[in-house]
C-alpha atoms as a PDB file:
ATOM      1  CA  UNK A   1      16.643  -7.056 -10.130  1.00  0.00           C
ATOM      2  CA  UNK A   2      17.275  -3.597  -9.573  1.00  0.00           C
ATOM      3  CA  UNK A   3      19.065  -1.235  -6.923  1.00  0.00           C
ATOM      4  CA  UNK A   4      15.266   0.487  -6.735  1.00  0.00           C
ATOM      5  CA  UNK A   5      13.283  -2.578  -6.974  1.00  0.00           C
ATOM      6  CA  UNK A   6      15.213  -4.304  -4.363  1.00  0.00           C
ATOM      7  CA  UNK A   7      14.534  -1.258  -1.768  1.00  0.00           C
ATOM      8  CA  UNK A   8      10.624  -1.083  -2.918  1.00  0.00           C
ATOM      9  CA  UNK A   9      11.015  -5.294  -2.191  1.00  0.00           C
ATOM     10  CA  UNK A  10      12.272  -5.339   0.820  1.00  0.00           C
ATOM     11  CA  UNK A  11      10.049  -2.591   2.165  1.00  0.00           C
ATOM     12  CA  UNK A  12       6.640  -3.701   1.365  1.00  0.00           C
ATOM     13  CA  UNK A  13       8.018  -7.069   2.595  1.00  0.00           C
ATOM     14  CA  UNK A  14       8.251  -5.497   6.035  1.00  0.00           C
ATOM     15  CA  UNK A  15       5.063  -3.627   5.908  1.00  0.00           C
ATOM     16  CA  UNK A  16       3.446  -6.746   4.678  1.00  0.00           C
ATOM     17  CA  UNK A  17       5.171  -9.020   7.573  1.00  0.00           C
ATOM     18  CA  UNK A  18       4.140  -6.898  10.499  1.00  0.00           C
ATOM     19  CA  UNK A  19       1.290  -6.427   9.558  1.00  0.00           C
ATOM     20  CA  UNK A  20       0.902  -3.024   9.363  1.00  0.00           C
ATOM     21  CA  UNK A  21      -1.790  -0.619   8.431  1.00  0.00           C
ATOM     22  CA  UNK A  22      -0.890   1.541   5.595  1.00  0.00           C
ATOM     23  CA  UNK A  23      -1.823   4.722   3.656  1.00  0.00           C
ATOM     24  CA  UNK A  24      -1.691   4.499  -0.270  1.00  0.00           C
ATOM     25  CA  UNK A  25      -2.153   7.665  -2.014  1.00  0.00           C
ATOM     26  CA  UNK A  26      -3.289   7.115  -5.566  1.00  0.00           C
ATOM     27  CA  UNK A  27      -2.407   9.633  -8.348  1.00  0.00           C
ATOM     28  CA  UNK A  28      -5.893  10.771  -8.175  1.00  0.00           C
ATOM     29  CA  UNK A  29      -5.455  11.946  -4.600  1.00  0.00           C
ATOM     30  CA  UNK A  30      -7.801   9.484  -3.309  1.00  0.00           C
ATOM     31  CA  UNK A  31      -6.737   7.266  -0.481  1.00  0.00           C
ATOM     32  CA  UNK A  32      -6.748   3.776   0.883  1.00  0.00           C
ATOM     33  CA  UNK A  33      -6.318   2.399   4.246  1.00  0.00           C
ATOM     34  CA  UNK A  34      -5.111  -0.702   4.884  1.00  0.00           C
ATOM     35  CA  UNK A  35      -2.841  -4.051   5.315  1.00  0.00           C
ATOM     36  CA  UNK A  36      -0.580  -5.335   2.254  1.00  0.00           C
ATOM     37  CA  UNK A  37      -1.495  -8.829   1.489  1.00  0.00           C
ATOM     38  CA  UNK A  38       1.041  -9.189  -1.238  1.00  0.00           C
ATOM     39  CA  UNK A  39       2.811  -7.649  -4.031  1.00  0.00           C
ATOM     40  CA  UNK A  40       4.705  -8.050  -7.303  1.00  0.00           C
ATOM     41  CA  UNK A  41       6.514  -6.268  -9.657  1.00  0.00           C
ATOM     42  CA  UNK A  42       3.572  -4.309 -11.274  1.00  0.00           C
ATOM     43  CA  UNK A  43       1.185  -4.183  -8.228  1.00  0.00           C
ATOM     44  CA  UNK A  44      -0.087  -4.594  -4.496  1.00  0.00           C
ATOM     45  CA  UNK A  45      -2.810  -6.171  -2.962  1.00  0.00           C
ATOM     46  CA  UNK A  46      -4.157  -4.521   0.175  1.00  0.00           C
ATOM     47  CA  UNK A  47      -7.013  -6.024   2.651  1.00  0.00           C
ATOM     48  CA  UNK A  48      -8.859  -3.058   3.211  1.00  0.00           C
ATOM     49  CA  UNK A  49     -10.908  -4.615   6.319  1.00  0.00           C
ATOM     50  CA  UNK A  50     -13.216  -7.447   4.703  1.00  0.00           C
ATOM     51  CA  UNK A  51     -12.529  -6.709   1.066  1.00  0.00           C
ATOM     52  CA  UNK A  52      -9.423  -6.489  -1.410  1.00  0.00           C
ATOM     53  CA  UNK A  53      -8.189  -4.193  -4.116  1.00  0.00           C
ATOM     54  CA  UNK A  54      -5.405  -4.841  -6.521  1.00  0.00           C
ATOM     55  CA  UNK A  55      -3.705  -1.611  -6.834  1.00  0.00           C
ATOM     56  CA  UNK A  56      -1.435  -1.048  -9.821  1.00  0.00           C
ATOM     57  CA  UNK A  57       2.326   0.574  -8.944  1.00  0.00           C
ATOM     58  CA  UNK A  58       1.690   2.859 -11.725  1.00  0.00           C
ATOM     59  CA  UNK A  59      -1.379   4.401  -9.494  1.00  0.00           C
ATOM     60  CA  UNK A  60       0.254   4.837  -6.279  1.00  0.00           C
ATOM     61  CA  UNK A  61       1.758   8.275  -5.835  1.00  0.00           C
ATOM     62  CA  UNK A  62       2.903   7.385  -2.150  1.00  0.00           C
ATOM     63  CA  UNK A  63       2.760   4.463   0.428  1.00  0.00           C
ATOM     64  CA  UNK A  64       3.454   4.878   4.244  1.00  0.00           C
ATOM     65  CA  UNK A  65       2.647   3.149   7.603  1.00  0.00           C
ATOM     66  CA  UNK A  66      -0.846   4.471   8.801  1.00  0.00           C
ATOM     67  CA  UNK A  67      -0.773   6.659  11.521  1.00  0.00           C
ATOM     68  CA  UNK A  68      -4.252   6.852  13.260  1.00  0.00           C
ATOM     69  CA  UNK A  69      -4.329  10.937  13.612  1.00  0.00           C
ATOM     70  CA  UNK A  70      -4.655  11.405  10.185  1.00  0.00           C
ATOM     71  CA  UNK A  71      -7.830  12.251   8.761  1.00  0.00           C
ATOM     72  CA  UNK A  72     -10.731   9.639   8.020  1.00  0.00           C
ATOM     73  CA  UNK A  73     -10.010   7.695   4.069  1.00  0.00           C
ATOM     74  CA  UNK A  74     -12.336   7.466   1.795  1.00  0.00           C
ATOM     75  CA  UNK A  75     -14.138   4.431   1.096  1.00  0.00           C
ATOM     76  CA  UNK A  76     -13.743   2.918  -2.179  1.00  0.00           C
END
């Protein structure tokens, strides 16, 4: 495994253990809140509160813990 995949690993891995809320921005400037529920090499599955989406890596321009003064996400 890579220098670059070990870093993406190990911090989706924390996300994902504590449970954290988190902002994906797609490459089509939409975004999604929620918690990861998993992830491999080619994607992540996030619980957005009572349903999942399987986001491919390739869509995701940006990933970041949620921080609750940002401004309302769209629903998808």
């Amino acid at each position: 495994m890579s220098d670059e995949q070990d870093l993406q690993n190990a911090y989706l891995n924390r996300l994902r253990r504590e449970g954290q809320r988190v902002a994906v921005w797609l490459v089509s400037g939409k975004r999604l809140v929620g918690r990861i529920k998993g992830h491999d090499r080619f994607t992540v599955l996030l619980d957005l509160g009572g349903s999942e989406q399987l986001i491919f890596k390739h869509a995701m321009a940006a990933i970041s813990p949620y921080r609750e003064r940002e401004a309302p996400s769209a629903s998808v």
